[in-house]
N, C-alpha and C. Protein backbone atom coordinates (compact mmCIF):
# COMPACT_ATOMS: atom_id res chain seq x y z
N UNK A 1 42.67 -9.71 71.49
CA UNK A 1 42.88 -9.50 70.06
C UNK A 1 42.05 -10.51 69.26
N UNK A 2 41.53 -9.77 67.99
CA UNK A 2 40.72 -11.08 67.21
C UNK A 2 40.85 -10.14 65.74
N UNK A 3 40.91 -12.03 65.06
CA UNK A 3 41.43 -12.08 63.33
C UNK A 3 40.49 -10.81 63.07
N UNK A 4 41.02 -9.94 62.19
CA UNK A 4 40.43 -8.58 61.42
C UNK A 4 40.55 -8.78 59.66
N UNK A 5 40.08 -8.51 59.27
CA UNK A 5 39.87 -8.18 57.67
C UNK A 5 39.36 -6.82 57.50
N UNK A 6 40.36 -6.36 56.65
CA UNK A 6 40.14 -4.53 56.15
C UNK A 6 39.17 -5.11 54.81
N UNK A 7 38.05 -4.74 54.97
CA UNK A 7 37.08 -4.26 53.30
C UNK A 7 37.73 -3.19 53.01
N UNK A 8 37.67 -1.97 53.48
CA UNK A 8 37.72 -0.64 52.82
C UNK A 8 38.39 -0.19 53.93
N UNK A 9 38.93 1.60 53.23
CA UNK A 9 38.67 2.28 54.27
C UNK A 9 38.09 2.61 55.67
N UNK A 10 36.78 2.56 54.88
CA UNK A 10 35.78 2.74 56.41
C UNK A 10 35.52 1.25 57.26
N UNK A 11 35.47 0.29 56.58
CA UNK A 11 35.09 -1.03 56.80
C UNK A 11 36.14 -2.30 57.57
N UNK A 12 35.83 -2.42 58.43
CA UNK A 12 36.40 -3.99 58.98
C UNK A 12 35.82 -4.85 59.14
N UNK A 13 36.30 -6.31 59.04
CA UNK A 13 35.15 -7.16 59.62
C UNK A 13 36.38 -8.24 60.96
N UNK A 14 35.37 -8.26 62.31
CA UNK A 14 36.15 -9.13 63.10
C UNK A 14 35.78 -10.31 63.65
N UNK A 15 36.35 -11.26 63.80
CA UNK A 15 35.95 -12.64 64.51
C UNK A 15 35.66 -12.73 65.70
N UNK A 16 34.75 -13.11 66.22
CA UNK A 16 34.81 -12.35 67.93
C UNK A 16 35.18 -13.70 68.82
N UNK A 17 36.29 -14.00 69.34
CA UNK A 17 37.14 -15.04 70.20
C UNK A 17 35.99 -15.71 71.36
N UNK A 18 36.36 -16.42 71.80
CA UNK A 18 35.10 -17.25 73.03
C UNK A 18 35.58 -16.12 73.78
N UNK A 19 34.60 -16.23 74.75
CA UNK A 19 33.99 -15.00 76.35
C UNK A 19 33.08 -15.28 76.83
N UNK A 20 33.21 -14.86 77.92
CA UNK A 20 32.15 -15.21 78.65
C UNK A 20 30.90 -13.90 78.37
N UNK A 21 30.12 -14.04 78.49
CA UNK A 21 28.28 -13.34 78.27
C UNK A 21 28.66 -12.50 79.20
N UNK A 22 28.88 -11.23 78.57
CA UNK A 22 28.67 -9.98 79.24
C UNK A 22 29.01 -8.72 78.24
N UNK A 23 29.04 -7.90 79.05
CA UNK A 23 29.37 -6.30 77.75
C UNK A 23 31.12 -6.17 77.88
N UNK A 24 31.65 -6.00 76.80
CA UNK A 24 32.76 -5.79 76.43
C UNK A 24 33.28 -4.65 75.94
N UNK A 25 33.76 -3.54 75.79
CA UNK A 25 34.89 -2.78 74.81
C UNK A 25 35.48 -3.21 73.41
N UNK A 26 35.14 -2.47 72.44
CA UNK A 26 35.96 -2.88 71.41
C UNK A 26 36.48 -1.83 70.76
N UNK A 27 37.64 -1.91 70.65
CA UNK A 27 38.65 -1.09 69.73
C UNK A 27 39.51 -1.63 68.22
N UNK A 28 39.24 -0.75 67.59
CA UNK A 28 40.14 -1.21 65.61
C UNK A 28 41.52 -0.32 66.09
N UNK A 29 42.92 -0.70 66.23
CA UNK A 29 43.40 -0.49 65.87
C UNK A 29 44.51 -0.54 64.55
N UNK A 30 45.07 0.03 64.11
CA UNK A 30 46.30 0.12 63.07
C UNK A 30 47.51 -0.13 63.39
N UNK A 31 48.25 -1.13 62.98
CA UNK A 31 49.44 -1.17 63.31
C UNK A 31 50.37 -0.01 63.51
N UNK A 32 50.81 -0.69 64.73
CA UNK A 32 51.18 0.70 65.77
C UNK A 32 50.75 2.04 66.25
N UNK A 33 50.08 1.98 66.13
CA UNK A 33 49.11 2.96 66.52
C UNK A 33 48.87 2.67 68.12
N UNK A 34 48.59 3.70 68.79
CA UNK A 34 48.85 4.19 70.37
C UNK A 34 47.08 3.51 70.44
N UNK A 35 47.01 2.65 71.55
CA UNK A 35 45.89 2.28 72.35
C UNK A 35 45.02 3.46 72.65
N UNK A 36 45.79 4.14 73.45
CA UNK A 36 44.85 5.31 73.91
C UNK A 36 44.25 6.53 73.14
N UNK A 37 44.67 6.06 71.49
CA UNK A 37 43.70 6.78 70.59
C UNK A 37 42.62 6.32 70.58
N UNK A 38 42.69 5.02 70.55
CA UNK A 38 41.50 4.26 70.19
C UNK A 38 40.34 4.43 70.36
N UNK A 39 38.84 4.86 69.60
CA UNK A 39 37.97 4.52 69.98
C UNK A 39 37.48 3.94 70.71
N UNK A 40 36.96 3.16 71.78
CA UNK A 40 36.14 2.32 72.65
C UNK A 40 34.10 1.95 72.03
N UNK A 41 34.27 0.90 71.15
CA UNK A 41 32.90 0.53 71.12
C UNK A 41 31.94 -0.60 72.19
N UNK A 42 31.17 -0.28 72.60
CA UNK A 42 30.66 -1.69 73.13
C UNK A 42 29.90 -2.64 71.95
N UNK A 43 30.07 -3.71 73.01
CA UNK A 43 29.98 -5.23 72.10
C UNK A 43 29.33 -6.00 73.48
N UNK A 44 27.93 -6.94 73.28
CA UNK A 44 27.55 -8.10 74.02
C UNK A 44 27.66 -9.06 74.16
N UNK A 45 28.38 -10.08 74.60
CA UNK A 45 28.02 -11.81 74.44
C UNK A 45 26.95 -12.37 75.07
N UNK A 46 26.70 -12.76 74.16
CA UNK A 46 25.03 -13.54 75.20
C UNK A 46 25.71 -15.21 75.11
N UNK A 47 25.13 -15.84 75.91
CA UNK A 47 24.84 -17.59 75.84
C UNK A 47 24.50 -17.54 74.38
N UNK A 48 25.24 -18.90 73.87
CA UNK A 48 24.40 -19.31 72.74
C UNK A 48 23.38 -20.21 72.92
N UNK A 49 22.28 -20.34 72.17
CA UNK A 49 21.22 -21.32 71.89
C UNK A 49 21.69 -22.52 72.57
N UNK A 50 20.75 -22.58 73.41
CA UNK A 50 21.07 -24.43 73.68
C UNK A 50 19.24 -24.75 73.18
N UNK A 51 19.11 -26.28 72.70
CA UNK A 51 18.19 -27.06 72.60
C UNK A 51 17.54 -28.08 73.41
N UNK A 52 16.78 -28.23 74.31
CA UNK A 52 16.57 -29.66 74.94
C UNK A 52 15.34 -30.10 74.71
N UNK A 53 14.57 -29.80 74.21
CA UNK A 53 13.36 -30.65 73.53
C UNK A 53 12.59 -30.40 72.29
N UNK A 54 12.10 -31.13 71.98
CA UNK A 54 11.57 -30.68 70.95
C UNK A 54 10.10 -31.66 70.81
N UNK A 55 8.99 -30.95 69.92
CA UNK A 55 8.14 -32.27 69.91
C UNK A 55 6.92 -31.28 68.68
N UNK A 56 6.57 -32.37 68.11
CA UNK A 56 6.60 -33.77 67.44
C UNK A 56 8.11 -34.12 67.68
N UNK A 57 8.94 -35.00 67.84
CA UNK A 57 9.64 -35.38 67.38
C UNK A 57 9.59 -36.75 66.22
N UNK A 58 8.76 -37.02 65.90
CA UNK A 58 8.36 -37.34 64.89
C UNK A 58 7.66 -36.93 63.31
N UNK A 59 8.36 -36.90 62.19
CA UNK A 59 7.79 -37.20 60.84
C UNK A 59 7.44 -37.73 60.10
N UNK A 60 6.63 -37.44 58.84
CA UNK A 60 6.17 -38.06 57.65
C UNK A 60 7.24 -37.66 56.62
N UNK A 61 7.52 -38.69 55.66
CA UNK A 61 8.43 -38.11 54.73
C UNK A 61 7.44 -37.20 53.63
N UNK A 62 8.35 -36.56 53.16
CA UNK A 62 7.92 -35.78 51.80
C UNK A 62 6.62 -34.91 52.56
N UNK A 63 6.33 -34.20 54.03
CA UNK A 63 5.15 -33.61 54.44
C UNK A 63 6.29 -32.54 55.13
N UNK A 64 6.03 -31.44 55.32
CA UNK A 64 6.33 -30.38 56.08
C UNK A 64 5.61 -30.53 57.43
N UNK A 65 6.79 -29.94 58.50
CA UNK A 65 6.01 -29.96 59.73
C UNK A 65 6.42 -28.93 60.92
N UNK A 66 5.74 -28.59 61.61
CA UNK A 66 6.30 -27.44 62.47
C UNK A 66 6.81 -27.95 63.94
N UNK A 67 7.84 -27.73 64.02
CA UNK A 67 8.60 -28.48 65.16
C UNK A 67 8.94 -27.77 66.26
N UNK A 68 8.06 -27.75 67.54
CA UNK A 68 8.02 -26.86 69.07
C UNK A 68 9.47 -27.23 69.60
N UNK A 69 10.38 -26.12 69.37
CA UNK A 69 11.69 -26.50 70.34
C UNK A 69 11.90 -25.99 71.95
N UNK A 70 11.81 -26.47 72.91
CA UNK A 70 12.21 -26.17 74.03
C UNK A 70 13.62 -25.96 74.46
N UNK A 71 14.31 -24.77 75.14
CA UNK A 71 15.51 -24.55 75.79
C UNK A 71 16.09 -23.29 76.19
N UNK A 72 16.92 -22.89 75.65
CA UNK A 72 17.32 -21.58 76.68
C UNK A 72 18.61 -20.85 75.47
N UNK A 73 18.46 -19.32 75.80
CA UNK A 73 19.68 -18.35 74.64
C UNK A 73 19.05 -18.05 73.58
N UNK A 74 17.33 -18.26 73.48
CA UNK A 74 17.16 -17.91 71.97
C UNK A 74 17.00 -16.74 72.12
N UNK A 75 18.22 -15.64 71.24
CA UNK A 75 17.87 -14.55 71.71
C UNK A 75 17.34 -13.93 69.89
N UNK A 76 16.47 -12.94 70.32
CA UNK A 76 16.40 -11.84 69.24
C UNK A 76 17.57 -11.53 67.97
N UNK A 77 16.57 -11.53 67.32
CA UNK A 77 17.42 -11.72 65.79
C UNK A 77 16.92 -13.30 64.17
N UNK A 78 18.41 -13.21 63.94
CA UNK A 78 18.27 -14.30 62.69
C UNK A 78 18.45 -15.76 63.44
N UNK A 79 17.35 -16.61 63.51
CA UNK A 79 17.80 -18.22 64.36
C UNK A 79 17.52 -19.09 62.64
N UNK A 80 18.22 -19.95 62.74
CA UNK A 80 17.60 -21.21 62.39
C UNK A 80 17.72 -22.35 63.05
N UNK A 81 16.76 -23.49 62.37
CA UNK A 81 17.02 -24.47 62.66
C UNK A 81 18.15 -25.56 61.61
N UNK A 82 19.25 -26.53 62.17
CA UNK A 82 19.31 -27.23 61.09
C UNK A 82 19.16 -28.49 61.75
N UNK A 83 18.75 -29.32 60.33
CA UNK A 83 18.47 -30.62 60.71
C UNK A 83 19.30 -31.47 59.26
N UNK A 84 20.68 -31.98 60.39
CA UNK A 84 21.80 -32.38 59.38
C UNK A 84 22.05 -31.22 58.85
N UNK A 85 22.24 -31.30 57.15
CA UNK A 85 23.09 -30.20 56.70
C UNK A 85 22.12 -29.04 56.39
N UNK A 86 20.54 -29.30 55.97
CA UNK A 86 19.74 -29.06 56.02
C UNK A 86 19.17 -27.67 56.82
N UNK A 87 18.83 -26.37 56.11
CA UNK A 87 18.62 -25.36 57.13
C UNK A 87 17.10 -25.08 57.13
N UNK A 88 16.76 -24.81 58.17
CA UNK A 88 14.99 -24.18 58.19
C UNK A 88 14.89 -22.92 58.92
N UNK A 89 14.62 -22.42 58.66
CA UNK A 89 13.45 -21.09 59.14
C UNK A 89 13.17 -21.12 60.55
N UNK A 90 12.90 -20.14 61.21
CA UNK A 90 12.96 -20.43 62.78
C UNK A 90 11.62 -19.07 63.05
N UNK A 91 10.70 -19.59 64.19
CA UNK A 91 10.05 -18.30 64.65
C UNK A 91 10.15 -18.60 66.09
N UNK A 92 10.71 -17.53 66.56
CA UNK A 92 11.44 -16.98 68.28
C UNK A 92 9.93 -16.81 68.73
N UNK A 93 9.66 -17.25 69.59
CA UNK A 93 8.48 -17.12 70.75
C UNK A 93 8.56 -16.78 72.23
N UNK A 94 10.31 -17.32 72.47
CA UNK A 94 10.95 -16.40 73.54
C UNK A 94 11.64 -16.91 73.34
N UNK A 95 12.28 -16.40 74.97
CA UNK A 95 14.02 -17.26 75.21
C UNK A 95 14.25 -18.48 75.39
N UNK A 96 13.32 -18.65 75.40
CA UNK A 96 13.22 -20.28 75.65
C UNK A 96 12.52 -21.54 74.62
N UNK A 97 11.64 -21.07 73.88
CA UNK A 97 11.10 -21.50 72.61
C UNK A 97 10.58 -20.45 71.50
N UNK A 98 10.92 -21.78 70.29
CA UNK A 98 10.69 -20.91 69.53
C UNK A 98 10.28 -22.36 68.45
N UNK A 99 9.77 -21.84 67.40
CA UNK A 99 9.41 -22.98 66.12
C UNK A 99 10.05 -22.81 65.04
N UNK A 100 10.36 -24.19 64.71
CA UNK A 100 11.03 -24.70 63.28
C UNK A 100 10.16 -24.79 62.59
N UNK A 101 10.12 -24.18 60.74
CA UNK A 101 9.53 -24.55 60.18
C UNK A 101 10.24 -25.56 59.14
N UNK A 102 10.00 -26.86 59.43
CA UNK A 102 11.09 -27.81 58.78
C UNK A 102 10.29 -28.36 57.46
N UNK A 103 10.91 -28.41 56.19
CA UNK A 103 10.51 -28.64 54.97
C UNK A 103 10.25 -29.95 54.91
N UNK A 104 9.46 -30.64 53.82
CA UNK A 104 9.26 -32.25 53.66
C UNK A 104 10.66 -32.57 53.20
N UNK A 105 11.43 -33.80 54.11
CA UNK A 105 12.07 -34.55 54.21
C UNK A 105 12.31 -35.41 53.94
N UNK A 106 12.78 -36.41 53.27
CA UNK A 106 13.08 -37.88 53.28
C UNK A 106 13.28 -38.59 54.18
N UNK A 107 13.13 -40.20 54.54
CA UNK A 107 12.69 -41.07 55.20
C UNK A 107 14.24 -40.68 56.17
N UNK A 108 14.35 -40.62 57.44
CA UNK A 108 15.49 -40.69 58.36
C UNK A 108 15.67 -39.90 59.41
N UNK A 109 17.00 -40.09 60.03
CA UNK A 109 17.18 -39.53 61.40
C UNK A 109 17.94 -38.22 61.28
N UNK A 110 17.61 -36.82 61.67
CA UNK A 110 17.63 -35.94 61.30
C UNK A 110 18.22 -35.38 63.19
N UNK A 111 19.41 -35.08 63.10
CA UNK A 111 19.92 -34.33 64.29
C UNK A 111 19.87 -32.81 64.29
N UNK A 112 18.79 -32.35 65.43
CA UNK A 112 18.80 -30.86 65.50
C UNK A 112 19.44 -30.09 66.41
N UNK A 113 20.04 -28.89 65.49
CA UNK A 113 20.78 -27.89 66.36
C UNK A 113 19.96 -26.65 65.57
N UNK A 114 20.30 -25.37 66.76
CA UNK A 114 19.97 -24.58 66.39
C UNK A 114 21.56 -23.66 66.40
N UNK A 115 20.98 -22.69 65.34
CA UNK A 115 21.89 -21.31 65.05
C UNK A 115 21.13 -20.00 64.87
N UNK A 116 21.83 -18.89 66.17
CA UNK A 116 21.20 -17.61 65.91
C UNK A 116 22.14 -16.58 65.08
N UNK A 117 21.96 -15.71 64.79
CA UNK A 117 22.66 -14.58 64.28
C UNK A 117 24.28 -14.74 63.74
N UNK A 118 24.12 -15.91 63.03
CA UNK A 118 25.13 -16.02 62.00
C UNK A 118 26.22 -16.94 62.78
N UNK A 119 25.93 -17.15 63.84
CA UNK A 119 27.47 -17.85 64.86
C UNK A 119 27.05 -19.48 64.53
N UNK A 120 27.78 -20.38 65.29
CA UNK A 120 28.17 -21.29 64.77
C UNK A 120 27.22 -22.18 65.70
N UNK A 121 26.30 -23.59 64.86
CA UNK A 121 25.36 -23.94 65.28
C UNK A 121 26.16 -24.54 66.62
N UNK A 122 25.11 -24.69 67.86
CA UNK A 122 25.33 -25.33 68.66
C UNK A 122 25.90 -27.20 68.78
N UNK A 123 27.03 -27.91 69.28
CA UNK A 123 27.03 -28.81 69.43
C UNK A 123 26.81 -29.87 69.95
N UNK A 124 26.15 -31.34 69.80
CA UNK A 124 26.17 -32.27 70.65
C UNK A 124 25.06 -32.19 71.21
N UNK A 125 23.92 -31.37 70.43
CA UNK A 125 22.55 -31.19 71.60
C UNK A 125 21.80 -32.54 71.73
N UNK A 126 22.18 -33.31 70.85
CA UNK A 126 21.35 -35.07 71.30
C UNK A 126 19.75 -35.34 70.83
N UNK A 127 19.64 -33.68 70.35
CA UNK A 127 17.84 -33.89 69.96
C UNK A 127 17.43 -34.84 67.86
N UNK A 128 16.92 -35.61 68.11
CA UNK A 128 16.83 -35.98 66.80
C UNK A 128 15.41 -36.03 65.51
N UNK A 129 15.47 -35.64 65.11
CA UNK A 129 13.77 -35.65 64.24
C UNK A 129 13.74 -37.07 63.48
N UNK A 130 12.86 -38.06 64.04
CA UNK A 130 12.89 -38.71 63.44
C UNK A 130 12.15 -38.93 62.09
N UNK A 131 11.79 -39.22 60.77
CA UNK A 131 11.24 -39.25 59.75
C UNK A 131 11.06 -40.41 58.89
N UNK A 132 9.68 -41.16 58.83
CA UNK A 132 9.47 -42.22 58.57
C UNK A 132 8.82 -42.57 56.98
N UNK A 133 8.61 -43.21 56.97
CA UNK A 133 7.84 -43.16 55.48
C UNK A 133 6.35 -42.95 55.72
N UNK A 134 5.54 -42.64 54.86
CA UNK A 134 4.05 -42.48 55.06
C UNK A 134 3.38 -44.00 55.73
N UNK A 135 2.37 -43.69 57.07
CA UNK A 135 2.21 -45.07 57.53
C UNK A 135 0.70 -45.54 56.96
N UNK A 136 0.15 -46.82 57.26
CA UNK A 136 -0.41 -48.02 56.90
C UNK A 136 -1.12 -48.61 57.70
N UNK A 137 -2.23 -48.21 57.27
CA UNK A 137 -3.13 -49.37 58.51
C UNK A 137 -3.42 -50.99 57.62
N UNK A 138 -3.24 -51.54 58.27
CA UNK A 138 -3.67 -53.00 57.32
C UNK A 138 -4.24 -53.83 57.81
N UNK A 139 -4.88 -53.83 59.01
CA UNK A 139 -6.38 -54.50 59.76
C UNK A 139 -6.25 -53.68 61.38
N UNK A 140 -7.04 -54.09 61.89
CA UNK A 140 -7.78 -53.87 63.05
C UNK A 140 -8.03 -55.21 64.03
N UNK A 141 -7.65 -55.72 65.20
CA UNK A 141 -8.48 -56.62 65.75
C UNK A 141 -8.67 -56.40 67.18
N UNK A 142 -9.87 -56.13 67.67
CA UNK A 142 -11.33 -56.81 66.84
C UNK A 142 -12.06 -55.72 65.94
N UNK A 143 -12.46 -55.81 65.06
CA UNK A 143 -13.15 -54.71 63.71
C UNK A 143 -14.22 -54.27 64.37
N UNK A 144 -14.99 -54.69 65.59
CA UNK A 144 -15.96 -54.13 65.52
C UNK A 144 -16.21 -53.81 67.28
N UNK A 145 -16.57 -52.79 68.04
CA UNK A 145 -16.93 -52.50 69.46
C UNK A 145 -18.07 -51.87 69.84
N UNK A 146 -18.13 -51.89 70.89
CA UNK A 146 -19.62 -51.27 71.75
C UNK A 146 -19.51 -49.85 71.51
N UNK A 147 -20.72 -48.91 71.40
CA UNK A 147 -21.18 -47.92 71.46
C UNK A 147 -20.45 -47.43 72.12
N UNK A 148 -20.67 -47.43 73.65
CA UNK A 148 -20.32 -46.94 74.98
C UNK A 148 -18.50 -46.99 74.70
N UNK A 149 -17.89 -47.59 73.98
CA UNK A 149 -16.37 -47.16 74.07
C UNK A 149 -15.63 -48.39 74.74
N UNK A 150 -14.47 -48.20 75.38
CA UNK A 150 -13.98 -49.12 75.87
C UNK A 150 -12.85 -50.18 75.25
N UNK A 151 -13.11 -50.74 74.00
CA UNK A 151 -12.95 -51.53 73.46
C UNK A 151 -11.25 -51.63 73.06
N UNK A 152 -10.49 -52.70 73.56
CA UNK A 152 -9.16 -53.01 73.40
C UNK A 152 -8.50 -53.03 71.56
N UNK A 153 -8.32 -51.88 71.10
CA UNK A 153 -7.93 -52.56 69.51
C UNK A 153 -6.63 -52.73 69.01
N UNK A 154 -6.11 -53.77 68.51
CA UNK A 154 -4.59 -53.58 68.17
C UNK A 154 -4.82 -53.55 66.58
N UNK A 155 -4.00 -52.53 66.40
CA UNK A 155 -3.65 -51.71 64.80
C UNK A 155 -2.61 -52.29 64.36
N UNK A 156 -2.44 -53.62 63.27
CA UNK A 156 -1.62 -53.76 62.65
C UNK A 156 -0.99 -52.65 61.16
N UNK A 157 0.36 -52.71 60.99
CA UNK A 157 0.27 -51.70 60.04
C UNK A 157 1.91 -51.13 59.73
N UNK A 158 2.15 -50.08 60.21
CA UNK A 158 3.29 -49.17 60.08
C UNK A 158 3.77 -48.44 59.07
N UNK A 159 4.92 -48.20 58.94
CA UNK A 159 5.71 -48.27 59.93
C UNK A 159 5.16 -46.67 61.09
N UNK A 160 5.40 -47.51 62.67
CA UNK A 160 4.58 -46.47 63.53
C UNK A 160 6.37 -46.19 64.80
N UNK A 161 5.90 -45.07 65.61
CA UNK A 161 7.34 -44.78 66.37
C UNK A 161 6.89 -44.75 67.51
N UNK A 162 7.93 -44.54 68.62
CA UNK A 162 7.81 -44.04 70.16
C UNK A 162 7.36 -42.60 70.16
N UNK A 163 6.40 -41.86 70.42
CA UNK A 163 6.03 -41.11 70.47
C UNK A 163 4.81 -40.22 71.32
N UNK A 164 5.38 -39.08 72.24
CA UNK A 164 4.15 -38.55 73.05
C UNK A 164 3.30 -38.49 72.41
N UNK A 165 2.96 -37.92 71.24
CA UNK A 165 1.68 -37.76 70.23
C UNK A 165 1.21 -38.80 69.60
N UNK A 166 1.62 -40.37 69.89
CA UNK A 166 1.00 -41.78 69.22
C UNK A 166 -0.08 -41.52 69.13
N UNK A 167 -1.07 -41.95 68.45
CA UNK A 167 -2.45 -41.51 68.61
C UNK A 167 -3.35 -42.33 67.66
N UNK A 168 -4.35 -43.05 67.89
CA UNK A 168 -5.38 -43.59 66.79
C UNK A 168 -6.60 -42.79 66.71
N UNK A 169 -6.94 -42.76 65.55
CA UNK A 169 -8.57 -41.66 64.87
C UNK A 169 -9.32 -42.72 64.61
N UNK A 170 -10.58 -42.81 65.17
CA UNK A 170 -11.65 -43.51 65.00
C UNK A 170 -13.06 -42.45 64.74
N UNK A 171 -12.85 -42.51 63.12
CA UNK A 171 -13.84 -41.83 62.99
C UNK A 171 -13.50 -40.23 62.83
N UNK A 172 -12.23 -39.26 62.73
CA UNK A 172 -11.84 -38.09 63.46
C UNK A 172 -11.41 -37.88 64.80
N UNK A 173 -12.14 -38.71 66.05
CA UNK A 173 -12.44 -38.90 67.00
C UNK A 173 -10.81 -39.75 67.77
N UNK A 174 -9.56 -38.82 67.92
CA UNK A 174 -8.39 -39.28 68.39
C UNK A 174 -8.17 -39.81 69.56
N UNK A 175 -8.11 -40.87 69.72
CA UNK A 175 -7.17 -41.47 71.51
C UNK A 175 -5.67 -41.63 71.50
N UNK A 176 -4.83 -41.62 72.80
CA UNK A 176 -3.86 -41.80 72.53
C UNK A 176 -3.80 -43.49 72.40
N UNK A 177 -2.54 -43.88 71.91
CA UNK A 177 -1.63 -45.09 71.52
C UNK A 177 -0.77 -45.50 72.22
N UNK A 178 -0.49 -47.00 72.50
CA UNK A 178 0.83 -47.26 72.86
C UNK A 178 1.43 -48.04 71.90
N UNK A 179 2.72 -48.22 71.55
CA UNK A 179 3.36 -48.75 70.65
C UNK A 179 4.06 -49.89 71.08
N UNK A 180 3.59 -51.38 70.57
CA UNK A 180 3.69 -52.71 70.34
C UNK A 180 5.53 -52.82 70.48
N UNK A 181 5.10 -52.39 68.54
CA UNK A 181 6.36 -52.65 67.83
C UNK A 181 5.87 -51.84 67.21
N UNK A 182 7.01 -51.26 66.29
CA UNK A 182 6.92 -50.44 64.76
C UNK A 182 5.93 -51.33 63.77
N UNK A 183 5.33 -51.98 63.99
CA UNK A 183 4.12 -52.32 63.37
C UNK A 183 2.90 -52.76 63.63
N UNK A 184 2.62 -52.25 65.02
CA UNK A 184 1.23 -52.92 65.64
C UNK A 184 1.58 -51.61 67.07
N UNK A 185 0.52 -51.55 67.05
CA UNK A 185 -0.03 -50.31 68.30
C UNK A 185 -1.42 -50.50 68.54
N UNK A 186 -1.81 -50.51 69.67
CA UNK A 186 -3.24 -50.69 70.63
C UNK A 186 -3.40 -49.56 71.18
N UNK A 187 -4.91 -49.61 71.26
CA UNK A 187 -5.70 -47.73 71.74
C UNK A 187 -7.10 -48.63 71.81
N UNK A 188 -7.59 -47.58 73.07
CA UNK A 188 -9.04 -47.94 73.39
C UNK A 188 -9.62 -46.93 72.48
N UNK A 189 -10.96 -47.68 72.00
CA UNK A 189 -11.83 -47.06 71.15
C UNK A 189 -12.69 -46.35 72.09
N UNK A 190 -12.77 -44.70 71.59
CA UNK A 190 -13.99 -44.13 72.41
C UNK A 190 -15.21 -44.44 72.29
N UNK A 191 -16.17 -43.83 72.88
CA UNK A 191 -17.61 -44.18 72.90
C UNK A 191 -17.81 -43.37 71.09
N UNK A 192 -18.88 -44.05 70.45
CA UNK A 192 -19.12 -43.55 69.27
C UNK A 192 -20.26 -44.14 68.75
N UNK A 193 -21.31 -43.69 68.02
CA UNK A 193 -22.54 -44.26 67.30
C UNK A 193 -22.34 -45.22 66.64
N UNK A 194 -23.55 -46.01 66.26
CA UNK A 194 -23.46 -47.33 65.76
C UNK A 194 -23.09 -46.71 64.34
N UNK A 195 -22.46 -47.54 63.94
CA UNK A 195 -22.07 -47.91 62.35
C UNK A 195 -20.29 -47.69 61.98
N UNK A 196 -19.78 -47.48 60.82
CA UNK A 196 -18.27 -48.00 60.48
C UNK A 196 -17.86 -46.33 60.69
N UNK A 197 -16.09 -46.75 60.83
CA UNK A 197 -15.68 -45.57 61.78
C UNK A 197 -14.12 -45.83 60.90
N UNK A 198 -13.93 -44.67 60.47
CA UNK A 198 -12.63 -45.20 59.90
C UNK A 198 -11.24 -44.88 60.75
N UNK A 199 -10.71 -45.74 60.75
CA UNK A 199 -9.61 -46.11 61.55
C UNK A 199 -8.04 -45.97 61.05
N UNK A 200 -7.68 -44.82 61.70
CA UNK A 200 -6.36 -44.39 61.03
C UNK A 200 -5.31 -44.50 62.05
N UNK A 201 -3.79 -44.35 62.28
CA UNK A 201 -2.53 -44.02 63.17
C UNK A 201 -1.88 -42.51 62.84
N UNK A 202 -1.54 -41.88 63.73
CA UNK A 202 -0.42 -40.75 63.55
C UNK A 202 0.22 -41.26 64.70
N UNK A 203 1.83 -41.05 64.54
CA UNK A 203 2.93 -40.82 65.41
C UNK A 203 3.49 -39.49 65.87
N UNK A 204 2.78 -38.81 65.50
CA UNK A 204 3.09 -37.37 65.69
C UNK A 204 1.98 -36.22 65.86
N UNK A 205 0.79 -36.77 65.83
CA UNK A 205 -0.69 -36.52 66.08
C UNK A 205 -0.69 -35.12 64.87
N UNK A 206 -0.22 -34.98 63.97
CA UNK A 206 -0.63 -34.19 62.68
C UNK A 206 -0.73 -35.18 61.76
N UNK A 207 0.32 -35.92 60.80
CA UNK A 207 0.17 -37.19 59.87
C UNK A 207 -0.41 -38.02 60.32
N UNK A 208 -1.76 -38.41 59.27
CA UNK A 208 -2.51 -39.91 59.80
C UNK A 208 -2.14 -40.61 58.95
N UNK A 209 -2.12 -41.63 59.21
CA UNK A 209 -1.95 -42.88 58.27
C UNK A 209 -3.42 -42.41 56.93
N UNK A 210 -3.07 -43.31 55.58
CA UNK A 210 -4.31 -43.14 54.67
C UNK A 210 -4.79 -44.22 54.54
């Protein structure tokens, strides 16, 4: 049995109780009314959405960004994403991923769940977007390296994060990063022609530092 609401005549609306994922029977009856009048409709439960990765997991505040979710239940239909109370837009790519299109944000830690077809977002998935303020380069040492590449540089600056996509641009020309502290990160400079090369950070390899 599950809570019913009469709209109309023709119209009910019902709550559908936990079950396990499979095809079910459903019948409206009327008080007192004989079972074995009943109509018989089918009805599906699928798994709901679970989440386990996601990446960028890193942001820029006040920038929009598209966020690759990895996991399992995304089924066909209406998904979103939310992040906090916050809802975004979702595009299904399968059952297993699909993309957030998450709006510019303010500076913080942003916990994501997803919700498909109107049911109730998933709990406790542990995935978080983090969102920083716009970052800062504010020297380089050493300012200047060999042609041929190689060259050890630590990027003072920030604020910068833990991130698969750390990354320094020399020139356009991206390497990855490792991260110090939230304000200093080192990357070998690639090989590149003589003369000045401008030197930027992303934590999320879309936002560069300006």
């Amino acid at each position: 049995r599950a809570p019913t609401t009469v709209l109309s005549p023709a119209a009910a609306v019902c709550l559908t109780p936990p079950h396990a994922a499979g095809a079910v029977n459903v019948s409206l009856l009327a008080p007192g009314a004989d079972p074995a009048s009943a109509r018989n409709l089918s009805f599906a439960f699928v798994a709901g959405p679970h989440a386990a990765a996601l990446a960028p997991s890193v942001g820029e505040a006040g920038e929009p960004l598209l966020v690759r979710v990895e996991g399992r239940g995304f089924a066909q239909g209406h998904t979103t994403c939310l992040l906090g109370a916050r809802a975004a837009p979702a595009t299904r790519l399968s059952s297993t991923e699909l993309v957030c299109h998450v709006p510019a944000l303010p500076a913080g830690e942003f916990a994501l769940r997803v919700a498909a077809n109107g049911s109730a977002p998933e709990e406790g998935a542990g995935l978080t977007l983090l969102v920083l303020p716009p970052a800062r380069v504010a020297r380089a040492a050493p300012s200047v390296g060999f042609e041929r590449g190689g060259t050890l540089v630590a990027v003072y600056g920030g604020p910068f994060a833990p991130s698969a996509a750390l990354a320094c641009s020399f020139g356009g020309r991206a390497v990855p990063a490792a991260l110090v502290s939230p304000a200093l990160v080192e990357c070998v400079a690639p090989p590149g022609r003589a003369g000045t090369a401008q030197l930027r950070v992303s934590s999320n390899g879309v936002h560069f530092s300006r």
